[in-house]
N, C-alpha and C. Protein backbone atom coordinates (compact mmCIF):
# COMPACT_ATOMS: atom_id res chain seq x y z
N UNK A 1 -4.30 -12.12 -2.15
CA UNK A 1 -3.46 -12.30 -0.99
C UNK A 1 -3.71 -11.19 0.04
N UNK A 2 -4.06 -10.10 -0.74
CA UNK A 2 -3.92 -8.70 0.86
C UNK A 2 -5.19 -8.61 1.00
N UNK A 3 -6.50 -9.18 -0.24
CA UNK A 3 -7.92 -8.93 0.29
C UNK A 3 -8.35 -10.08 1.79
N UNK A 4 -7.20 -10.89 2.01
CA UNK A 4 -8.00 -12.03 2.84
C UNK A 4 -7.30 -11.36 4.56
N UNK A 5 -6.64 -10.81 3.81
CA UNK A 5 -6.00 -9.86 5.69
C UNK A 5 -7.19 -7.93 5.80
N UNK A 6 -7.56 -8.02 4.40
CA UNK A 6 -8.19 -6.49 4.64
C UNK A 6 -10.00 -7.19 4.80
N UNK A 7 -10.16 -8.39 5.44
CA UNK A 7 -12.07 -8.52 5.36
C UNK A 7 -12.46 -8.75 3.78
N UNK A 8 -11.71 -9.58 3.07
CA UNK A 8 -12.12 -9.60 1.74
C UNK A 8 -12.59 -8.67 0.57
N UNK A 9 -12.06 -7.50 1.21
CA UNK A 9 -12.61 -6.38 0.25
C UNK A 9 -11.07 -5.92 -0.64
N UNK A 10 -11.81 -6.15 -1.81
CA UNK A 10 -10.94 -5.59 -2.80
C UNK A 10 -10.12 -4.07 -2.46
N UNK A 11 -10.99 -2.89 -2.17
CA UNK A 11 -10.93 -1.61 -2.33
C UNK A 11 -11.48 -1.41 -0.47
N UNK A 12 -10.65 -0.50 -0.22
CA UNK A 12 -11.03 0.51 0.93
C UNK A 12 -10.87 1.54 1.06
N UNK A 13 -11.50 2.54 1.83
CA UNK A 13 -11.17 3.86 2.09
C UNK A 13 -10.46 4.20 3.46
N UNK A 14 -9.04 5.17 3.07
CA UNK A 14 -8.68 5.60 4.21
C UNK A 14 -7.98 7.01 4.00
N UNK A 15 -8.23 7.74 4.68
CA UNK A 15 -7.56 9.14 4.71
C UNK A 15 -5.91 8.98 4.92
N UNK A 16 -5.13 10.10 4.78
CA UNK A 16 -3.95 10.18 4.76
C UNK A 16 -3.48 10.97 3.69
N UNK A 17 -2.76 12.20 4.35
CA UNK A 17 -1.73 13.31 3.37
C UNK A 17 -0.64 12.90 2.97
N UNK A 18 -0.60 11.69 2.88
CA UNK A 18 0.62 10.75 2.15
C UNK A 18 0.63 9.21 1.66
N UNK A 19 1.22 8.94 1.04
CA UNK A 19 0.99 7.24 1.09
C UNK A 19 1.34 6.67 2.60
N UNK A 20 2.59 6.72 2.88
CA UNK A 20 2.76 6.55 4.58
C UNK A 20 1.74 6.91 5.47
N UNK A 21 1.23 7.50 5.74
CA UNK A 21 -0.18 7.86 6.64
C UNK A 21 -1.18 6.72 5.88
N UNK A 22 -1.39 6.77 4.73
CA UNK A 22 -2.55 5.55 4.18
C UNK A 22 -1.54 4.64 4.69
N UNK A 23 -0.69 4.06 4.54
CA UNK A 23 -0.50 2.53 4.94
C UNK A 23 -0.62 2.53 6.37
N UNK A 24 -0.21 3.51 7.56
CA UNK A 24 -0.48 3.29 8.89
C UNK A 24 -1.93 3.18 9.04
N UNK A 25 -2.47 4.22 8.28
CA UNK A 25 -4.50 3.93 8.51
C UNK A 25 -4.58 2.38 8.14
N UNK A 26 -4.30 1.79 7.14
CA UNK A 26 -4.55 0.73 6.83
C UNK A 26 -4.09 -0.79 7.58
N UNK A 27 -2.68 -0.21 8.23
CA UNK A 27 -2.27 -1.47 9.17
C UNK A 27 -3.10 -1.28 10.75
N UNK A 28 -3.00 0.04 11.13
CA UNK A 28 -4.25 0.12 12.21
C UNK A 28 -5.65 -0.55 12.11
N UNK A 29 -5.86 0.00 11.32
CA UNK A 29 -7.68 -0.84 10.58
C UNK A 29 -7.27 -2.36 10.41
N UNK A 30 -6.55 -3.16 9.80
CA UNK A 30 -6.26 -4.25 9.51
C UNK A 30 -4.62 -4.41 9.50
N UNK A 31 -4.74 -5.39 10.68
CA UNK A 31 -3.06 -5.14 11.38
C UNK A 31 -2.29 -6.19 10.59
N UNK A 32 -2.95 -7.17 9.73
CA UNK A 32 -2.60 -8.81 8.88
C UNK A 32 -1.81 -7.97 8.04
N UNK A 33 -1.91 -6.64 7.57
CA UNK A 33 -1.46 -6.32 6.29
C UNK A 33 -0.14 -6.15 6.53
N UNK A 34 0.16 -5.63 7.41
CA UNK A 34 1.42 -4.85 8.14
C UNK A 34 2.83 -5.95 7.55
N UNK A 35 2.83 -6.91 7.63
CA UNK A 35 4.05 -8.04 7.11
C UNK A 35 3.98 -8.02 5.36
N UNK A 36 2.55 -7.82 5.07
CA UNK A 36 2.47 -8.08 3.73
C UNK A 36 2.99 -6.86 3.25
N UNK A 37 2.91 -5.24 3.87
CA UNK A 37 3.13 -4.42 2.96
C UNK A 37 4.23 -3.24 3.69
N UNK A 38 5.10 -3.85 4.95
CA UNK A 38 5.91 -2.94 5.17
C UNK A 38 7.08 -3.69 5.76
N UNK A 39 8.08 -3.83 5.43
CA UNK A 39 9.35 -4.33 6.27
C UNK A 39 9.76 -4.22 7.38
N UNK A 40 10.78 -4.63 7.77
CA UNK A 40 10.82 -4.75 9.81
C UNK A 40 11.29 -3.34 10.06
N UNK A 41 11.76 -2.50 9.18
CA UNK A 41 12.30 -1.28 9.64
C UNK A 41 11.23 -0.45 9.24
N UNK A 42 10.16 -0.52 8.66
CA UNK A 42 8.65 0.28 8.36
C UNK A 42 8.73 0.71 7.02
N UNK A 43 9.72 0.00 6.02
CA UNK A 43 9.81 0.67 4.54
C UNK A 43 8.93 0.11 3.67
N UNK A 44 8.74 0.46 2.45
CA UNK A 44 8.22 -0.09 1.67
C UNK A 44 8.41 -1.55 1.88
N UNK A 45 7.68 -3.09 1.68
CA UNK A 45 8.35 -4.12 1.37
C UNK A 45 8.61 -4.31 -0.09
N UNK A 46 9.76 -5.07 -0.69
CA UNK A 46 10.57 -5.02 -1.89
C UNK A 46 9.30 -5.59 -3.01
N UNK A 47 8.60 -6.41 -2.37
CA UNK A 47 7.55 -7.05 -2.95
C UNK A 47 6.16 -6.51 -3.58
N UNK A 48 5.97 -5.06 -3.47
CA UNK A 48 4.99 -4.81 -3.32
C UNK A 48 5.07 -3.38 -3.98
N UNK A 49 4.09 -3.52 -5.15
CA UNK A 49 4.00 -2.44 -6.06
C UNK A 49 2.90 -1.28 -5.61
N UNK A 50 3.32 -0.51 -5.29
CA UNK A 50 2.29 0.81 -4.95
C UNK A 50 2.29 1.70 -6.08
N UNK A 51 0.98 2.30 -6.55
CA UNK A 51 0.90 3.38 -7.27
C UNK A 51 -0.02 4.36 -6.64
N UNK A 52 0.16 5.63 -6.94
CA UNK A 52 -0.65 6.96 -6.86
C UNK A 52 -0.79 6.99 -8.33
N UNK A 53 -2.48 7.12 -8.17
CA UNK A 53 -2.76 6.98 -9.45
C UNK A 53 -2.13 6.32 -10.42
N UNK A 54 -1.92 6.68 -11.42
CA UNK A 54 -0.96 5.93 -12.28
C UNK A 54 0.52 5.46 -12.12
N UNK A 55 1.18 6.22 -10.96
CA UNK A 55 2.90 6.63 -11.22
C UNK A 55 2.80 5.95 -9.94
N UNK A 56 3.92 4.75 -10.24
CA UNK A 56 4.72 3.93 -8.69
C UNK A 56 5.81 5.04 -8.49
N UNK A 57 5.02 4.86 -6.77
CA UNK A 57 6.05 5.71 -5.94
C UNK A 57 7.15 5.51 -5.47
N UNK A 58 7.72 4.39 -6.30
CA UNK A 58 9.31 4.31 -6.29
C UNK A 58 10.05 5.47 -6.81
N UNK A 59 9.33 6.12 -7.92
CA UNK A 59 9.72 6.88 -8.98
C UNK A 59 9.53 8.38 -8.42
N UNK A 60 8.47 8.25 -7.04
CA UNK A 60 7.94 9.55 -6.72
C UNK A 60 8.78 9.66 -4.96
N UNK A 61 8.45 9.86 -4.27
CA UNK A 61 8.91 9.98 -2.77
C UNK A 61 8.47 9.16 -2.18
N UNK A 62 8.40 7.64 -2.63
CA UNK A 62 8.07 6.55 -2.08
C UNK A 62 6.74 6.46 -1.00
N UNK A 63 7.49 6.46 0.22
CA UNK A 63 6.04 6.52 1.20
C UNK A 63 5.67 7.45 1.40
N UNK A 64 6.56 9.18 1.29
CA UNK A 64 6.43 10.29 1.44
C UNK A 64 5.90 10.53 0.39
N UNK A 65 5.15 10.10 -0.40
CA UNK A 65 4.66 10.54 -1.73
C UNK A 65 3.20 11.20 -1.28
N UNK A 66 3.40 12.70 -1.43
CA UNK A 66 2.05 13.50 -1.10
C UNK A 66 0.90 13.06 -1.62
N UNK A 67 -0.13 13.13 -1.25
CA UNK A 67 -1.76 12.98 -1.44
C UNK A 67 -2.58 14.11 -1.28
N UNK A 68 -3.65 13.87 -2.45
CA UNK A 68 -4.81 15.64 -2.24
C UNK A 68 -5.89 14.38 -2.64
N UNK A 69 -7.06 15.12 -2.29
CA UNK A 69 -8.42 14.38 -2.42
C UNK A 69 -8.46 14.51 -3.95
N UNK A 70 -8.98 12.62 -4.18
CA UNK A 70 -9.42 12.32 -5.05
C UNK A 70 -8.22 11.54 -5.59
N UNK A 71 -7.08 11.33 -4.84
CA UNK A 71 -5.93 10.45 -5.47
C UNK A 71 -6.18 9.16 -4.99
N UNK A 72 -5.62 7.82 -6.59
CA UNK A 72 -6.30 6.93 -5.49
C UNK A 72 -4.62 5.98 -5.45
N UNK A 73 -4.58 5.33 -4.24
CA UNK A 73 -3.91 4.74 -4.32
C UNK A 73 -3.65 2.77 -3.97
N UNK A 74 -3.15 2.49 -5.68
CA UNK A 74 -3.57 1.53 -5.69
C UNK A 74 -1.95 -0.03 -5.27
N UNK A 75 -2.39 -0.70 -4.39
CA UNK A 75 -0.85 -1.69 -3.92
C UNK A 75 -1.51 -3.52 -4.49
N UNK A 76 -0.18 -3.39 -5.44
CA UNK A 76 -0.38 -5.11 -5.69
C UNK A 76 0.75 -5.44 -5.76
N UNK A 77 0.71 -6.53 -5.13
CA UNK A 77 1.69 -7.75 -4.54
C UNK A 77 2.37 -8.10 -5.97
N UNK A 78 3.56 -8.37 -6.06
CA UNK A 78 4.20 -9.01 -6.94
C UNK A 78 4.10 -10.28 -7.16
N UNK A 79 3.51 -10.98 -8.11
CA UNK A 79 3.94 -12.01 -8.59
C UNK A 79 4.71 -12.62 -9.18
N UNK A 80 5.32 -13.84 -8.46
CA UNK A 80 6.23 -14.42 -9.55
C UNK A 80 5.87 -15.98 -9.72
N UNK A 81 6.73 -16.16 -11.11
CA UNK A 81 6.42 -17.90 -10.96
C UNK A 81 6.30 -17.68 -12.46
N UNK A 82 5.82 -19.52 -12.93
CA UNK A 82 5.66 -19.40 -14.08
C UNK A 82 6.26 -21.06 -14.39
N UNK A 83 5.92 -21.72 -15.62
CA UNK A 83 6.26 -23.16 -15.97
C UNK A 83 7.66 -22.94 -16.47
């Protein structure tokens, strides 16, 4: 769902001393994402699992969650559904 708004690429690179700075690099670079991964007031959307490295930054300072080189940070969409 977010590779067909980011140019079909699985993985990208973008700088940012926070997760918030990566998601603005990322809605600047590819503006489709912006509904998929931030709410009308610029928060996290409820839908959408972000991790630094291993640990979701629900648990950490959410969008303020600091960054140093070599952290990666990885966002997947929630799924639901099921028979």
């Amino acid at each position: 769902m977010l590779r067909a708004q980011a140019d079909g690429q699985a993985t990208v690179s973008v700088d940012g001393d926070s997760v918030g700075a990566v998601f603005s690099a990322l809605v600047e670079r590819y503006p489709g994402l912006r509904d998929n991964l931030l709410d009308s007031a610029g928060g996290l959307h409820k839908f959408v699992n972000v991790y630094k490295d291993d640990d979701d930054i629900r648990y950490l300072d959410g969008l303020d969650t600091v960054l140093k080189d070599g952290d990666t940070v990885s966002i997947l969409p929630a799924v639901a559904g099921g028979a």
